[in-house]
Protein backbone atom coordinates (compact mmCIF):
# COMPACT_ATOMS: atom_id res chain seq x y z
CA UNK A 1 15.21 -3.59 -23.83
CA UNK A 2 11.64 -3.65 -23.55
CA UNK A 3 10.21 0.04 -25.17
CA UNK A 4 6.77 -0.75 -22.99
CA UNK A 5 6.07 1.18 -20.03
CA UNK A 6 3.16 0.60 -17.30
CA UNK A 7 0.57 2.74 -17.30
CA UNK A 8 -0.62 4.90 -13.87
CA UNK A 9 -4.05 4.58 -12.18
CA UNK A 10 -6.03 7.27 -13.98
CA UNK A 11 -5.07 5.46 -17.31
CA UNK A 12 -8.52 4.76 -18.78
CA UNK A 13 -7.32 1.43 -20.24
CA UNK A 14 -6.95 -0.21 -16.72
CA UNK A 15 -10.45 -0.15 -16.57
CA UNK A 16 -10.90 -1.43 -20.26
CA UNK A 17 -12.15 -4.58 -21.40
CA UNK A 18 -9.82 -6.43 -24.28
CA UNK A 19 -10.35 -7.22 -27.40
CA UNK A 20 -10.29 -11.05 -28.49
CA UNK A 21 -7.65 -13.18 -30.31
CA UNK A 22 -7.61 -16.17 -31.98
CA UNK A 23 -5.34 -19.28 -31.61
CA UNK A 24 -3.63 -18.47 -34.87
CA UNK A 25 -3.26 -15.30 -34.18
CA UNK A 26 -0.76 -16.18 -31.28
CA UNK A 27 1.74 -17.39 -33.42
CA UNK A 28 2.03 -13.57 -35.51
CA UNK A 29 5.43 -12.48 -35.27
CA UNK A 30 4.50 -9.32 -33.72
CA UNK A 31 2.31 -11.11 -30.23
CA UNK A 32 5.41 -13.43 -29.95
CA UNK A 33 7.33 -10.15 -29.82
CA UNK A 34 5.23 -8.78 -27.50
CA UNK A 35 5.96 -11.63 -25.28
CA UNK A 36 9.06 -11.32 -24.92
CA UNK A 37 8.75 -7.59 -24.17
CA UNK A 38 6.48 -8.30 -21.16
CA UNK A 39 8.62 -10.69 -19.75
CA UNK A 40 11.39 -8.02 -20.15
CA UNK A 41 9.11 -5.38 -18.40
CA UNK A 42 8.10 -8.27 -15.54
CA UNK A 43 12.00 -8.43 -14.66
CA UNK A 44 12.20 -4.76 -14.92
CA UNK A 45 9.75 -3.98 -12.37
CA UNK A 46 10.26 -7.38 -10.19
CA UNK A 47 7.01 -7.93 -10.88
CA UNK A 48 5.34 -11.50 -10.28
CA UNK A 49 2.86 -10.75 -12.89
CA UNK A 50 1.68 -8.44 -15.87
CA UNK A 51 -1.64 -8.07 -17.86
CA UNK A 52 -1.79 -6.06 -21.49
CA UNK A 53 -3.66 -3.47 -20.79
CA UNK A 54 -0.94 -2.27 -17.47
CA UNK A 55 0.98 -1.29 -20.75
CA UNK A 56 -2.27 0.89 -22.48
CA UNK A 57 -2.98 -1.52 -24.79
CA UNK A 58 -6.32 -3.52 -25.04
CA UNK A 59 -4.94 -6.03 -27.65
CA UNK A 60 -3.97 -9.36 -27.35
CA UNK A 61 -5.78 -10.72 -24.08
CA UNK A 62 -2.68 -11.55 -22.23
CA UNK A 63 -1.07 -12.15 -18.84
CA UNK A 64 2.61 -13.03 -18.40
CA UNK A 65 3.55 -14.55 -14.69
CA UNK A 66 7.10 -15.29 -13.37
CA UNK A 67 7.94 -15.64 -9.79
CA UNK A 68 11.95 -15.96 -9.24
CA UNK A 69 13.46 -17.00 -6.42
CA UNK A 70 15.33 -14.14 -5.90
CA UNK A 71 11.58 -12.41 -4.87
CA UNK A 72 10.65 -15.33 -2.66
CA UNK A 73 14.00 -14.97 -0.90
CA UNK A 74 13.09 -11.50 -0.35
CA UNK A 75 10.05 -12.26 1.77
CA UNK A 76 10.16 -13.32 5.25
CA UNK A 77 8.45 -17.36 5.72
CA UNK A 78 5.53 -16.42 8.11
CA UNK A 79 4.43 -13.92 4.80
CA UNK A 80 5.37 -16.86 2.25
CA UNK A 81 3.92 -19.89 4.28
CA UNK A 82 0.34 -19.25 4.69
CA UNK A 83 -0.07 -19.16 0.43
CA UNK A 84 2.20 -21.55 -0.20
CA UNK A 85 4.73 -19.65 -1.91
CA UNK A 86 7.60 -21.67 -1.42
CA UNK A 87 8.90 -22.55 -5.20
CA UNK A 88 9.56 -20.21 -8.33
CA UNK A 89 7.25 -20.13 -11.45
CA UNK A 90 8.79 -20.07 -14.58
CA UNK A 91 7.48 -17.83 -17.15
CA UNK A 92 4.46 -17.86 -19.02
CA UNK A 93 2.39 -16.10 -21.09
CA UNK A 94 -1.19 -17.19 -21.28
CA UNK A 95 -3.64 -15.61 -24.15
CA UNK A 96 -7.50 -15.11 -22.89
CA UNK A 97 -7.67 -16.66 -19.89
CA UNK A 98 -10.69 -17.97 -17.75
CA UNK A 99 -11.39 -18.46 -14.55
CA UNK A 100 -13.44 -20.30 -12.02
CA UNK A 101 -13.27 -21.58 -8.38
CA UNK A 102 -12.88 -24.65 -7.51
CA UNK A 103 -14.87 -24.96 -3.86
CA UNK A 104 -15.89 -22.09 -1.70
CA UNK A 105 -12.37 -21.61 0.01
CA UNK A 106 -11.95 -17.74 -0.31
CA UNK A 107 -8.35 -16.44 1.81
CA UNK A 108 -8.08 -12.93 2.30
CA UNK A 109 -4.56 -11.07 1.63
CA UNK A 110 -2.83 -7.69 1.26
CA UNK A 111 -1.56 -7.00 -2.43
CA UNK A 112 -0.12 -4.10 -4.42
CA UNK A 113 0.00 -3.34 -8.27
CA UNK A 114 2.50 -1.79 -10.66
CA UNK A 115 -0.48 0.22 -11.80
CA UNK A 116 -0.75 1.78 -8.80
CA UNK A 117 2.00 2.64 -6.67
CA UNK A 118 2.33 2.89 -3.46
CA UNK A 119 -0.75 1.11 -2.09
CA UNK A 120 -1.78 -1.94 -0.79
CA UNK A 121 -5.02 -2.84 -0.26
CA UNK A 122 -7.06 -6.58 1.55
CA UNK A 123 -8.35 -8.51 -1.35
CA UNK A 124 -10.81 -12.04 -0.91
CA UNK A 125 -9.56 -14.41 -3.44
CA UNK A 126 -10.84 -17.66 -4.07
CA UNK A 127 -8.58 -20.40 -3.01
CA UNK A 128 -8.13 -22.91 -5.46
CA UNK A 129 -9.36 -21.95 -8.93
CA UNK A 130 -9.27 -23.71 -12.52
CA UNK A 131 -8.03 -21.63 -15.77
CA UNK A 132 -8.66 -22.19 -19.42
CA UNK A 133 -5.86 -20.00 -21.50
CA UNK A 134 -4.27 -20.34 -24.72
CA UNK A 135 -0.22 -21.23 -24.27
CA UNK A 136 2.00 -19.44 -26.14
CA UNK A 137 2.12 -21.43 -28.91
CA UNK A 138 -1.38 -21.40 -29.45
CA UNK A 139 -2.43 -24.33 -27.84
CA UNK A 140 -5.36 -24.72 -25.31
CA UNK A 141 -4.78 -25.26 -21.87
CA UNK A 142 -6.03 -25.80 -18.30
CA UNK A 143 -4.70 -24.93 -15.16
CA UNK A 144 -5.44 -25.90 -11.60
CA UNK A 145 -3.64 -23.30 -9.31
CA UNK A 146 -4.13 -23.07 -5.29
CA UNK A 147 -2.66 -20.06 -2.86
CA UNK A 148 -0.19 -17.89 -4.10
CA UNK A 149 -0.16 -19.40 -7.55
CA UNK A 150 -3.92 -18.68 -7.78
CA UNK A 151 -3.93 -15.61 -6.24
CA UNK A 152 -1.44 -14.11 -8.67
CA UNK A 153 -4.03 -15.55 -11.79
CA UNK A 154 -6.77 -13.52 -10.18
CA UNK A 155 -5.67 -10.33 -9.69
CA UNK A 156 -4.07 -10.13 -13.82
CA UNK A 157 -6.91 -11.72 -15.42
CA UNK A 158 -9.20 -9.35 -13.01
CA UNK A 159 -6.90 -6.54 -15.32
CA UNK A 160 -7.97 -7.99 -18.66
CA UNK A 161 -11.47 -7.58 -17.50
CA UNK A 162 -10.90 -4.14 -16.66
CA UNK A 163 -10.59 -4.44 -12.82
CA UNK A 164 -8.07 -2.99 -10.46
CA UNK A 165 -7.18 -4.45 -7.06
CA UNK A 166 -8.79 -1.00 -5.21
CA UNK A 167 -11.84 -1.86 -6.80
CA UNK A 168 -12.64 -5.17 -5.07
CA UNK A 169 -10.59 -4.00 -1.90
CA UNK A 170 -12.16 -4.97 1.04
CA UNK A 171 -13.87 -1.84 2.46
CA UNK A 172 -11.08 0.24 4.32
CA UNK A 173 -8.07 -1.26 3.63
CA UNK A 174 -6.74 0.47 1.05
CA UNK A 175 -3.31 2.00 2.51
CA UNK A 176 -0.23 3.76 1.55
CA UNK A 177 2.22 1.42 1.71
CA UNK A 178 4.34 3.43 4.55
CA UNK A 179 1.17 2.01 6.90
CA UNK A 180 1.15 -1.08 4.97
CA UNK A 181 4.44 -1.86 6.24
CA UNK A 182 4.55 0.23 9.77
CA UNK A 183 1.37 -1.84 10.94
CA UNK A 184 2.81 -4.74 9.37
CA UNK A 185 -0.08 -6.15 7.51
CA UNK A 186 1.87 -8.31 5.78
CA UNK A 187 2.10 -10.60 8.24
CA UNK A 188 -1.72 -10.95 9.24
CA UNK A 189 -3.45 -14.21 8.69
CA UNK A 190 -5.93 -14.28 6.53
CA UNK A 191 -8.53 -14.79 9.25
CA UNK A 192 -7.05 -11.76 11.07
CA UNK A 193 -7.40 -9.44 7.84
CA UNK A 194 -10.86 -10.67 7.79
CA UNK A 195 -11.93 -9.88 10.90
CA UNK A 196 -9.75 -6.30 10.96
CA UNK A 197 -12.24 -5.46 7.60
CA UNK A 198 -15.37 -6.93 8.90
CA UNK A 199 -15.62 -9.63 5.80
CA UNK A 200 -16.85 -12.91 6.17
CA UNK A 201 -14.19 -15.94 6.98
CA UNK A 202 -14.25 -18.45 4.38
CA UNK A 203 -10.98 -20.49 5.23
């Protein structure tokens, strides 16, 4: 069993950059244990994703996704359909990760954090995006992801740069999640959360 724990909101090393790695460093005995502990922790916490420094550490740069189908089963189609979220993704760890859009589609959608429970907040993310990581093995990659894929990319590798989903929260939306659910924002279209937030609509 994994002997990492995630760390609370007031932890100072959610808001901390971290540090570098090389390619070769990847393949130490101790990050590919570390792997497998975050994957342990992301099936611990049903969590879809995990970044490094959730567990108050700053070192290596790395983000571990899995999305089951046991989750996706768990949420209704009108929240699944609008992001595409319609088939698992296996696990992965990827090692200092990059990001940039790809066109000037941003969707707007309600999200939570294992870092801090029991809120959601309305967060623009950009569509379609392209990601240079290193694989687990060491190996440079690239990655085209679009809706929920994508949006899941954003919000860990916003973690490794030492960003937390309340902190790009559209203004007033931050909510405990008993409103979250009672006003069921979960089921807003993008456009709608938009609008409800006064952002600009991008999609």
């Amino acid at each position: 069993m994994s002997s990492l724990n995630i760390v609370g909101p007031d932890h100072p090393m959610l808001h901390t950059l971290v540090r570098p790695i090389t390619p070769e460093q990847i393949n130490h005995p101790v990050t590919q244990a570390l792997i497998f502990e975050m994957q342990e922790l992301l099936r611990k916490t049903s969590s879809v994703g995990l970044a490094i420094n959730q567990v108050g550490l700053d070192y290596p740069p790395m983000i571990v996704i899995e999305d089951l189908q046991a989750y996706i089963d768990q949420v209704p189609m009108e929240r699944r359909r609008p992001f595409l979220r319609d088939t698992p993704i296996p696990f992965h760890a990827l090692f200092s990760p990059t990001m940039e859009p790809r066109g000037n589609d941003v969707c707007h959608a309600f999200v939570s954090c294992a870092s801090v429970p029991g809120v959601w907040g309305a967060v623009p993310y950009h569509w379609s995006i392209r990601v240079t990581a290193y694989n687990e093995e060491g190996k440079e990659i690239l990655i085209n992801a679009i809706g929920w894929y994508s949006l899941i990319l954003q919000h860990e590798i916003n973690h490794l740069e030492g960003i937390v989903f309340t902190d790009i929260a559209l203004k007033g939306s931050v909510m405990p999640s008993r409103t979250f659910f009672a006003k069921q924002w979960g089921l807003k279209t993008s456009s709608e959360i938009a609008r409800a937030f006064g952002a600009k609509e991008e999609v």
